[in-house]
PDB file of N, CA and C in Angstrom:
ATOM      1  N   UNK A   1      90.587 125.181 122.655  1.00  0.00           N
ATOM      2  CA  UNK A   1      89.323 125.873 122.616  1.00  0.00           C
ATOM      3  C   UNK A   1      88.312 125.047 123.388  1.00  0.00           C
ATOM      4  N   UNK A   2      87.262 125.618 124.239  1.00  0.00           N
ATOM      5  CA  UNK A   2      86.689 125.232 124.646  1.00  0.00           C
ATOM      6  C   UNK A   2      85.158 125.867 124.747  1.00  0.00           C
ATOM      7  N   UNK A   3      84.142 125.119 124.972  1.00  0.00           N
ATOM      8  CA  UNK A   3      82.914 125.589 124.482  1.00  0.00           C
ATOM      9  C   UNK A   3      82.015 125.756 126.052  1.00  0.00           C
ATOM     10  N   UNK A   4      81.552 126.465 126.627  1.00  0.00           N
ATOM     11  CA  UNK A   4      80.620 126.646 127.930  1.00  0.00           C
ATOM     12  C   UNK A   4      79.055 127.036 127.127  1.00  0.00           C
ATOM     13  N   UNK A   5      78.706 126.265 127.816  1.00  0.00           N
ATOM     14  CA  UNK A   5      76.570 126.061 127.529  1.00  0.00           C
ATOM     15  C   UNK A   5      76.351 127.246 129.026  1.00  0.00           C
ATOM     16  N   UNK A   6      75.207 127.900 128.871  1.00  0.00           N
ATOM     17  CA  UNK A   6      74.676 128.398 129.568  1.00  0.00           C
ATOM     18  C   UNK A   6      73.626 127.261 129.550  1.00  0.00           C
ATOM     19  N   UNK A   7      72.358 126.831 130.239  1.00  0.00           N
ATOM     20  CA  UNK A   7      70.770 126.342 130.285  1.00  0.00           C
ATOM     21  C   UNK A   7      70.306 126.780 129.121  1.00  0.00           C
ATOM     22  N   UNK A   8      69.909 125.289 128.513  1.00  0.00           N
ATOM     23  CA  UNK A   8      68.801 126.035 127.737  1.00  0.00           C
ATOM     24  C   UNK A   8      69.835 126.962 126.328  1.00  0.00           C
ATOM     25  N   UNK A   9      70.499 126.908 126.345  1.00  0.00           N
ATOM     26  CA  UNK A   9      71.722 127.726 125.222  1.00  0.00           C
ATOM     27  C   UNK A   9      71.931 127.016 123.786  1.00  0.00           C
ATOM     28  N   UNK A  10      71.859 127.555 122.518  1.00  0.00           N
ATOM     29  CA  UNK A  10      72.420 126.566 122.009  1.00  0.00           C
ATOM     30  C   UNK A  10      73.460 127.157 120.939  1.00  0.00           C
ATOM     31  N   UNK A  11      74.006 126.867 120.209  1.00  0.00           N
ATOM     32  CA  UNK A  11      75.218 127.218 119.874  1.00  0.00           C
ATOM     33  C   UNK A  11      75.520 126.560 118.459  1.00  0.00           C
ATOM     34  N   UNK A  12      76.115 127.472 117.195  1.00  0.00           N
ATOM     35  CA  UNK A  12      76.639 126.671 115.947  1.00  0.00           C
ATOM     36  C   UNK A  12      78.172 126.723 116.255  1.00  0.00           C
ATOM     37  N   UNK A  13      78.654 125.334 115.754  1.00  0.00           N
ATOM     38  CA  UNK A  13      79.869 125.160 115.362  1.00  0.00           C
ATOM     39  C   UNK A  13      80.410 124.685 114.107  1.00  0.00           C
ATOM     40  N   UNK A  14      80.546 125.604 113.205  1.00  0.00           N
ATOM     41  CA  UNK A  14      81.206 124.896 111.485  1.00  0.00           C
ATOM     42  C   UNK A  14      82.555 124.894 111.945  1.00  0.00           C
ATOM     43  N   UNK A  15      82.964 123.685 111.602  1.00  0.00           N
ATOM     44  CA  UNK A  15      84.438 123.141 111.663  1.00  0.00           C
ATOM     45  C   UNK A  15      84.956 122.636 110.419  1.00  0.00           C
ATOM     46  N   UNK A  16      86.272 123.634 109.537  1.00  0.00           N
ATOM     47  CA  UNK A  16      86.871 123.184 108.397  1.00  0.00           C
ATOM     48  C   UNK A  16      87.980 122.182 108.528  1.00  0.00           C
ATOM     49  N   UNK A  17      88.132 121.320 108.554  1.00  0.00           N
ATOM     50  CA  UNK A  17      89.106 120.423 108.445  1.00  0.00           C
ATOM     51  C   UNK A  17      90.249 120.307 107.599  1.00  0.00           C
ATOM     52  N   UNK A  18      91.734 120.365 107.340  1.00  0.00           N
ATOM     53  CA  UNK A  18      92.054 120.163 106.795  1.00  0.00           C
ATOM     54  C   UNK A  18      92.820 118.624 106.426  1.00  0.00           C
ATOM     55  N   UNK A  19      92.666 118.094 105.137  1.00  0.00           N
ATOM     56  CA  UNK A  19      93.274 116.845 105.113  1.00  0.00           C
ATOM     57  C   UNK A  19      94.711 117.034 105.510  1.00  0.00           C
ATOM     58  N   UNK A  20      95.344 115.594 106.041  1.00  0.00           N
ATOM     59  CA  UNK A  20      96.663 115.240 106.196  1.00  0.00           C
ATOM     60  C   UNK A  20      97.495 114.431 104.401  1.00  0.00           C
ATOM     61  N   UNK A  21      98.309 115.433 104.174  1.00  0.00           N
ATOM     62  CA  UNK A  21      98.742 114.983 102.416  1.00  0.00           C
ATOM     63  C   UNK A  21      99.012 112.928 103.375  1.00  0.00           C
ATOM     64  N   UNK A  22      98.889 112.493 102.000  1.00  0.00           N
ATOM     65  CA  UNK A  22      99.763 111.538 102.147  1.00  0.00           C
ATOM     66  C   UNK A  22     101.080 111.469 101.300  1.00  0.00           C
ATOM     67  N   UNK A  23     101.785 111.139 101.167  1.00  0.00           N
ATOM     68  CA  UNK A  23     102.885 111.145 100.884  1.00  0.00           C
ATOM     69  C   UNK A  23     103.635 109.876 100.599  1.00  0.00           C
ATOM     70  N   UNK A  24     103.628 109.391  98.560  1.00  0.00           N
ATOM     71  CA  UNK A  24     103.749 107.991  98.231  1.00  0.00           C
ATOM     72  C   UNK A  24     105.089 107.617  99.123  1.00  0.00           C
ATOM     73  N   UNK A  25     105.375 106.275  98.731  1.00  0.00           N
ATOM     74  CA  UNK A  25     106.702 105.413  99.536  1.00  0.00           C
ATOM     75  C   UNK A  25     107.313 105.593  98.241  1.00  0.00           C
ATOM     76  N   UNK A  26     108.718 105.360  98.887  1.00  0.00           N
ATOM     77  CA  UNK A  26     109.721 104.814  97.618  1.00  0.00           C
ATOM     78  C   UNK A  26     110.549 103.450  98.296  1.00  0.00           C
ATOM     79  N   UNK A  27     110.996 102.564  97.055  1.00  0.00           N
ATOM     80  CA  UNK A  27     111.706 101.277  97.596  1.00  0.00           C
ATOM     81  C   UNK A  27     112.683 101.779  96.557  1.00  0.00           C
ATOM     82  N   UNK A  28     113.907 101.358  97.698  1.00  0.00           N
ATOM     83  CA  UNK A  28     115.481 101.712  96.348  1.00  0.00           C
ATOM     84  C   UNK A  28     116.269 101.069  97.366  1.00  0.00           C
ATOM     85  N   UNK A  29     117.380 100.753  96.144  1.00  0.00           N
ATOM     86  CA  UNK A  29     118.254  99.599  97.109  1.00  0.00           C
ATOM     87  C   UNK A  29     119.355  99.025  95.829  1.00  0.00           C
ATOM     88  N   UNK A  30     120.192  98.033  96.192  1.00  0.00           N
ATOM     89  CA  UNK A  30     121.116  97.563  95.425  1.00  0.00           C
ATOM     90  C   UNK A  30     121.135  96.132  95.543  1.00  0.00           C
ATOM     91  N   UNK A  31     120.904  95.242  94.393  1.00  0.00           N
ATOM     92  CA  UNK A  31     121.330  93.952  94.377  1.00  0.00           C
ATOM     93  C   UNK A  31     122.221  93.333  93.972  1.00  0.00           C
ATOM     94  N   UNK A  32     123.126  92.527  94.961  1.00  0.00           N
ATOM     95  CA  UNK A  32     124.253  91.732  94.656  1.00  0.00           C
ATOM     96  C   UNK A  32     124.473  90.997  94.813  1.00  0.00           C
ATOM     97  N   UNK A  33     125.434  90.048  94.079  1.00  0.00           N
ATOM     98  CA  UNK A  33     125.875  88.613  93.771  1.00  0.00           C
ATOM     99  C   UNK A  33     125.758  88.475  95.501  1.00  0.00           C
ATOM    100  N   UNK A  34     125.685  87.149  95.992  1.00  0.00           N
ATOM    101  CA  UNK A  34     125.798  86.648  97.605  1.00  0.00           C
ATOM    102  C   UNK A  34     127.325  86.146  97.611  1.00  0.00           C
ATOM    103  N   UNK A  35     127.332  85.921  96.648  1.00  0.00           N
ATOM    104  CA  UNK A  35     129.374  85.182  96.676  1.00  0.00           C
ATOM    105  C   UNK A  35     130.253  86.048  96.206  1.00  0.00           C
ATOM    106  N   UNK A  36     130.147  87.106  95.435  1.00  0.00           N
ATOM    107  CA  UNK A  36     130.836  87.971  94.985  1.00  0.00           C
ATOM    108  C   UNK A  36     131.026  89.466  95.723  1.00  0.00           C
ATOM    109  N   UNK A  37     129.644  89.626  96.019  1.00  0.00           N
ATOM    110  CA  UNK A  37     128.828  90.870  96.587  1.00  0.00           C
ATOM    111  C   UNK A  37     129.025  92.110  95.588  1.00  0.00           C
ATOM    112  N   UNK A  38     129.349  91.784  94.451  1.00  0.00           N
ATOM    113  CA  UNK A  38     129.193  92.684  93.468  1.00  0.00           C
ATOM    114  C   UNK A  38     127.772  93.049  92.817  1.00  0.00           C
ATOM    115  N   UNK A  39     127.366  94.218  92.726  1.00  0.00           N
ATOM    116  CA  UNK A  39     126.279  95.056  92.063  1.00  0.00           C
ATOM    117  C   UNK A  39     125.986  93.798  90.457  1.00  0.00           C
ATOM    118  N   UNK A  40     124.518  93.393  90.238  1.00  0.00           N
ATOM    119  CA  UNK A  40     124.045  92.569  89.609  1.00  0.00           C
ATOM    120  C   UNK A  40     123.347  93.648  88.666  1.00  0.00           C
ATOM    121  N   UNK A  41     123.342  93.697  87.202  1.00  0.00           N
ATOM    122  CA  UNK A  41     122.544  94.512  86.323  1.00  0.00           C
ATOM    123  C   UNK A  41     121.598  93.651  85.555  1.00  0.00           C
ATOM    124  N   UNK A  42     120.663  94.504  85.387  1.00  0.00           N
ATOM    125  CA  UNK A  42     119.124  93.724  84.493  1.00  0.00           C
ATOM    126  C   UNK A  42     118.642  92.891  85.315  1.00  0.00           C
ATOM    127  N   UNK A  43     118.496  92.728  87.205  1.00  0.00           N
ATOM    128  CA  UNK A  43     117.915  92.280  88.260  1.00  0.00           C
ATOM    129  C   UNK A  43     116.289  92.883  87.768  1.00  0.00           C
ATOM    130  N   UNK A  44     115.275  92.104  87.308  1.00  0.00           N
ATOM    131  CA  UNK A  44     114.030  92.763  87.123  1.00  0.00           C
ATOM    132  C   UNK A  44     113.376  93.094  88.980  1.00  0.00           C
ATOM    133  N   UNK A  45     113.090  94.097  89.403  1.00  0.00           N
ATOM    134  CA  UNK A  45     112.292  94.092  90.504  1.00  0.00           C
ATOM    135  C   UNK A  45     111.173  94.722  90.517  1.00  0.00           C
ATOM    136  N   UNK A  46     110.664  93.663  91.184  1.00  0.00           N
ATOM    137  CA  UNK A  46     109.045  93.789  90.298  1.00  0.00           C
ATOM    138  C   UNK A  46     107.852  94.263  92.155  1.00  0.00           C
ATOM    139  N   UNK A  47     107.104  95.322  92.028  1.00  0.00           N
ATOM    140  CA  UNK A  47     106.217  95.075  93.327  1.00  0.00           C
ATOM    141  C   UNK A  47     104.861  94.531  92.323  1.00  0.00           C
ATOM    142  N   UNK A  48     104.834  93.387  92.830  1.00  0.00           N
ATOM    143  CA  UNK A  48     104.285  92.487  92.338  1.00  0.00           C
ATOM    144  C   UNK A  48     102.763  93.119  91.760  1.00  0.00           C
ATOM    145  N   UNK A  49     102.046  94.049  92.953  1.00  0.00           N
ATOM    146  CA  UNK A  49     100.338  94.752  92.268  1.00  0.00           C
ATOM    147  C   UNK A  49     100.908  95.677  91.574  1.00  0.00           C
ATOM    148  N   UNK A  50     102.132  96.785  91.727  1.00  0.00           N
ATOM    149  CA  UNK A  50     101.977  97.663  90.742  1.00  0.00           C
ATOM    150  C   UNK A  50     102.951  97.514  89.203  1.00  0.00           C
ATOM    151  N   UNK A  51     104.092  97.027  89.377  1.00  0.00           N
ATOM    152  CA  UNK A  51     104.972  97.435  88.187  1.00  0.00           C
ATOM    153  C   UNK A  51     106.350  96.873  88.891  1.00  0.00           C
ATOM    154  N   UNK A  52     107.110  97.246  87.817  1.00  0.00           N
ATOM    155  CA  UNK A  52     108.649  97.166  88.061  1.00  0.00           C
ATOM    156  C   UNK A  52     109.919  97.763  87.363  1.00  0.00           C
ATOM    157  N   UNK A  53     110.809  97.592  87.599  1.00  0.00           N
ATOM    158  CA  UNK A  53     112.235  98.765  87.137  1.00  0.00           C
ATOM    159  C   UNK A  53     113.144  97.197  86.966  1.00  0.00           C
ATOM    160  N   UNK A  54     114.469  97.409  86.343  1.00  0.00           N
ATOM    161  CA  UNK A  54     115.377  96.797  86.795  1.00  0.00           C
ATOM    162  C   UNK A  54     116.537  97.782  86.888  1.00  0.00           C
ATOM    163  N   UNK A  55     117.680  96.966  87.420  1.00  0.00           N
ATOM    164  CA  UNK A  55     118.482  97.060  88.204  1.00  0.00           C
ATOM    165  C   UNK A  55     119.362  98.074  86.794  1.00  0.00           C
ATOM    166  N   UNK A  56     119.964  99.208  87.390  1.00  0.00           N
ATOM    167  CA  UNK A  56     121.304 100.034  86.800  1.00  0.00           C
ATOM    168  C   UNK A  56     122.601  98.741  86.530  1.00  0.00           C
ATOM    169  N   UNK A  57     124.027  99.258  85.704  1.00  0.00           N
ATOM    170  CA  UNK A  57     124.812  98.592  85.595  1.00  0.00           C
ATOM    171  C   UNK A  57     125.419  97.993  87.339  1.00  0.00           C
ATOM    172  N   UNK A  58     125.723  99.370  88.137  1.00  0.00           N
ATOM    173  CA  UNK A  58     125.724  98.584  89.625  1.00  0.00           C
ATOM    174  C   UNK A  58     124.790  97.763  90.652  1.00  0.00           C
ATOM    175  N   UNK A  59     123.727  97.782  90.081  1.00  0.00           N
ATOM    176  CA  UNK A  59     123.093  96.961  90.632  1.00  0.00           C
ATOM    177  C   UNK A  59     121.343  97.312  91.343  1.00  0.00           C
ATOM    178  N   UNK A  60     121.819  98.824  91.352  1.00  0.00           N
ATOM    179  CA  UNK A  60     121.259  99.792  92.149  1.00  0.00           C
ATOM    180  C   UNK A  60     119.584  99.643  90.921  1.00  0.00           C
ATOM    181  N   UNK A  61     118.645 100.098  92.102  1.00  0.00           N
ATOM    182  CA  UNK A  61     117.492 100.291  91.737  1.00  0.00           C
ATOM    183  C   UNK A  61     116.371 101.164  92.284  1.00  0.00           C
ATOM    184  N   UNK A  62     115.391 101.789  92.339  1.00  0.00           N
ATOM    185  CA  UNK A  62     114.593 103.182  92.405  1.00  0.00           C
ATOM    186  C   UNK A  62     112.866 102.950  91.672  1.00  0.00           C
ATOM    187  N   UNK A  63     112.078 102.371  92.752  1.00  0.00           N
ATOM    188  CA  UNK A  63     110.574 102.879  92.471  1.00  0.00           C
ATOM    189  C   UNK A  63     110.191 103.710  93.429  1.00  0.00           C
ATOM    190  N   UNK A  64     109.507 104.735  92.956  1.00  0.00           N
ATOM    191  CA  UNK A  64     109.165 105.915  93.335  1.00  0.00           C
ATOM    192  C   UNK A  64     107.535 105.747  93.258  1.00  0.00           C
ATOM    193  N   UNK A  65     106.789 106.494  94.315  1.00  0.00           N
ATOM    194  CA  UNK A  65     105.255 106.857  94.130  1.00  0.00           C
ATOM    195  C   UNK A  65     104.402 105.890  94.281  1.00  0.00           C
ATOM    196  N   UNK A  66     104.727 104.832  95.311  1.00  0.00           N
ATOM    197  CA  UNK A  66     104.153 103.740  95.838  1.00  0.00           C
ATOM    198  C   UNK A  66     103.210 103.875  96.886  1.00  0.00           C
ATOM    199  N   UNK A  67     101.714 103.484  96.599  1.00  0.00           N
ATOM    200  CA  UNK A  67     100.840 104.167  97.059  1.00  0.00           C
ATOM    201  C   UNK A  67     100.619 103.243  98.772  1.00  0.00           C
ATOM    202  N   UNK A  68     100.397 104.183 100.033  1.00  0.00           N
ATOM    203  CA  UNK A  68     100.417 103.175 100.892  1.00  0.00           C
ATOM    204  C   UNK A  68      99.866 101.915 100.961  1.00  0.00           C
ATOM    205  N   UNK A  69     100.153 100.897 101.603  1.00  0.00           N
ATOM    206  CA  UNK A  69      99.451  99.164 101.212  1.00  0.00           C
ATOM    207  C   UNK A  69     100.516  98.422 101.870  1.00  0.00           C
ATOM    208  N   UNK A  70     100.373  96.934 101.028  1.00  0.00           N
ATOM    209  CA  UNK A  70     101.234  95.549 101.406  1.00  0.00           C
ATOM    210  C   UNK A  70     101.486  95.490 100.312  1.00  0.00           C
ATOM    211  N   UNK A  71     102.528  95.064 100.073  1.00  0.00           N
ATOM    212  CA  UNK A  71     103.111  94.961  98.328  1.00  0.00           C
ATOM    213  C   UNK A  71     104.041  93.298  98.789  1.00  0.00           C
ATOM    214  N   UNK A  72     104.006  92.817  97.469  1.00  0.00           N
ATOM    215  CA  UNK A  72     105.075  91.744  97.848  1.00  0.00           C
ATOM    216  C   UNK A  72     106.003  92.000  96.634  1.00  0.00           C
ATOM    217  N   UNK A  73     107.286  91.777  96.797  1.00  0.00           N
ATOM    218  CA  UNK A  73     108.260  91.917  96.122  1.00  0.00           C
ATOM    219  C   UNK A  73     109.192  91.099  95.796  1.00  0.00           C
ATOM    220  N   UNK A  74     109.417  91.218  94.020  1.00  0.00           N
ATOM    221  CA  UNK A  74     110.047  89.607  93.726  1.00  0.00           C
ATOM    222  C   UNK A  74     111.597  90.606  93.318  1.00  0.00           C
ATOM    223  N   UNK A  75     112.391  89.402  92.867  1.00  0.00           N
ATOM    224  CA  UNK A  75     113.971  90.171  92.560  1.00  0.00           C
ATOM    225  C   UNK A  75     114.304  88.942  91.711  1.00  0.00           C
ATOM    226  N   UNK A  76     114.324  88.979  90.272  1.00  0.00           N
ATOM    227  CA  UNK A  76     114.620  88.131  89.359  1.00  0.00           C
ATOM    228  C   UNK A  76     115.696  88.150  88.148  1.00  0.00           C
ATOM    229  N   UNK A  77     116.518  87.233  87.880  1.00  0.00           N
ATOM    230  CA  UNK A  77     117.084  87.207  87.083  1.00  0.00           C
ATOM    231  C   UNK A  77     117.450  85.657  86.035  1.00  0.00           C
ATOM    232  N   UNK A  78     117.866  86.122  85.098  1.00  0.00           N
ATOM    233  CA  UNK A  78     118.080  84.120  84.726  1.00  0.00           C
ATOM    234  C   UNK A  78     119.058  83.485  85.117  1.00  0.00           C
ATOM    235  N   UNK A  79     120.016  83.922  85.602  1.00  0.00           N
ATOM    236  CA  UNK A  79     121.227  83.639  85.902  1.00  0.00           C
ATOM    237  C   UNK A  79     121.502  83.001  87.957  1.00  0.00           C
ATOM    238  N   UNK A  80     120.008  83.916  88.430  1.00  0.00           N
ATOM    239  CA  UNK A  80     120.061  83.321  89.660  1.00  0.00           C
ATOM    240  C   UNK A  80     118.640  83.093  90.324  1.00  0.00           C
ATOM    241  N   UNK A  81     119.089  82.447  91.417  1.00  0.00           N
ATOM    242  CA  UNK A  81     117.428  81.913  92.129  1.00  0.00           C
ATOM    243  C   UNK A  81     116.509  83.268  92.257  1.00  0.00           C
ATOM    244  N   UNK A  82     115.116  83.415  92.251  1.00  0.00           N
ATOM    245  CA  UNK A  82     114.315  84.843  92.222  1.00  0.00           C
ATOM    246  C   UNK A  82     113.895  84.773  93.901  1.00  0.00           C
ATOM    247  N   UNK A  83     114.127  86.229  94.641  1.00  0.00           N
ATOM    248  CA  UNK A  83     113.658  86.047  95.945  1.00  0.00           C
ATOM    249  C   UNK A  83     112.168  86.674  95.829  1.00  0.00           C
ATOM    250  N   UNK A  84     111.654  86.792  96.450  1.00  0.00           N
ATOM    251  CA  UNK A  84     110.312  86.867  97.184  1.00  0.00           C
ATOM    252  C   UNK A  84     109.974  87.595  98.546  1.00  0.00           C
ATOM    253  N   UNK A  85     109.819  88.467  98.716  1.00  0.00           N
ATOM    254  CA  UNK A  85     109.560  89.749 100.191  1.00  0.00           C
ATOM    255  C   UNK A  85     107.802  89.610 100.158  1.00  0.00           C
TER     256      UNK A  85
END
């Protein structure tokens, strides 16, 4: 669309905008032994500003509805060293 002025012309333009949704993140994934490579259960994973889940019997894990940002992310257990993202 385009708009032409005559001299001296003047002209209304109301323009409705619509927002762009955003649409949360999800982090999901599986943690496993490094020597075994077997699925690790009760892995707490934590995004450090909002909350955390732990890990299913395979290892596997699922946060949902993560609002866009920088998150840092820990992966803990007692049994092994905790990483840090």
């Amino acid at each position: 669309m385009s708009l032409t002025f005559a001299e001296g012309e003047a002209k209304r333009l109301d323009v409705a905008l619509t927002p762009i949704p955003i649409e949360p993140a999800s982090l999901e994934g599986i943690v496993t032994d490094a020597n075994t490579q077997q699925g690790i259960a009760g892995v707490l994973v934590q995004i450090v500003e909002l909350g955390s889940t732990t890990t299913s019997s395979d290892g596997t894990y699922s946060i949902v509805g993560i609002p866009p940002g920088s998150y840092t992310v820990r992966f803990s257990h007692p049994d092994y060293q905790t990483a840090e993202y």
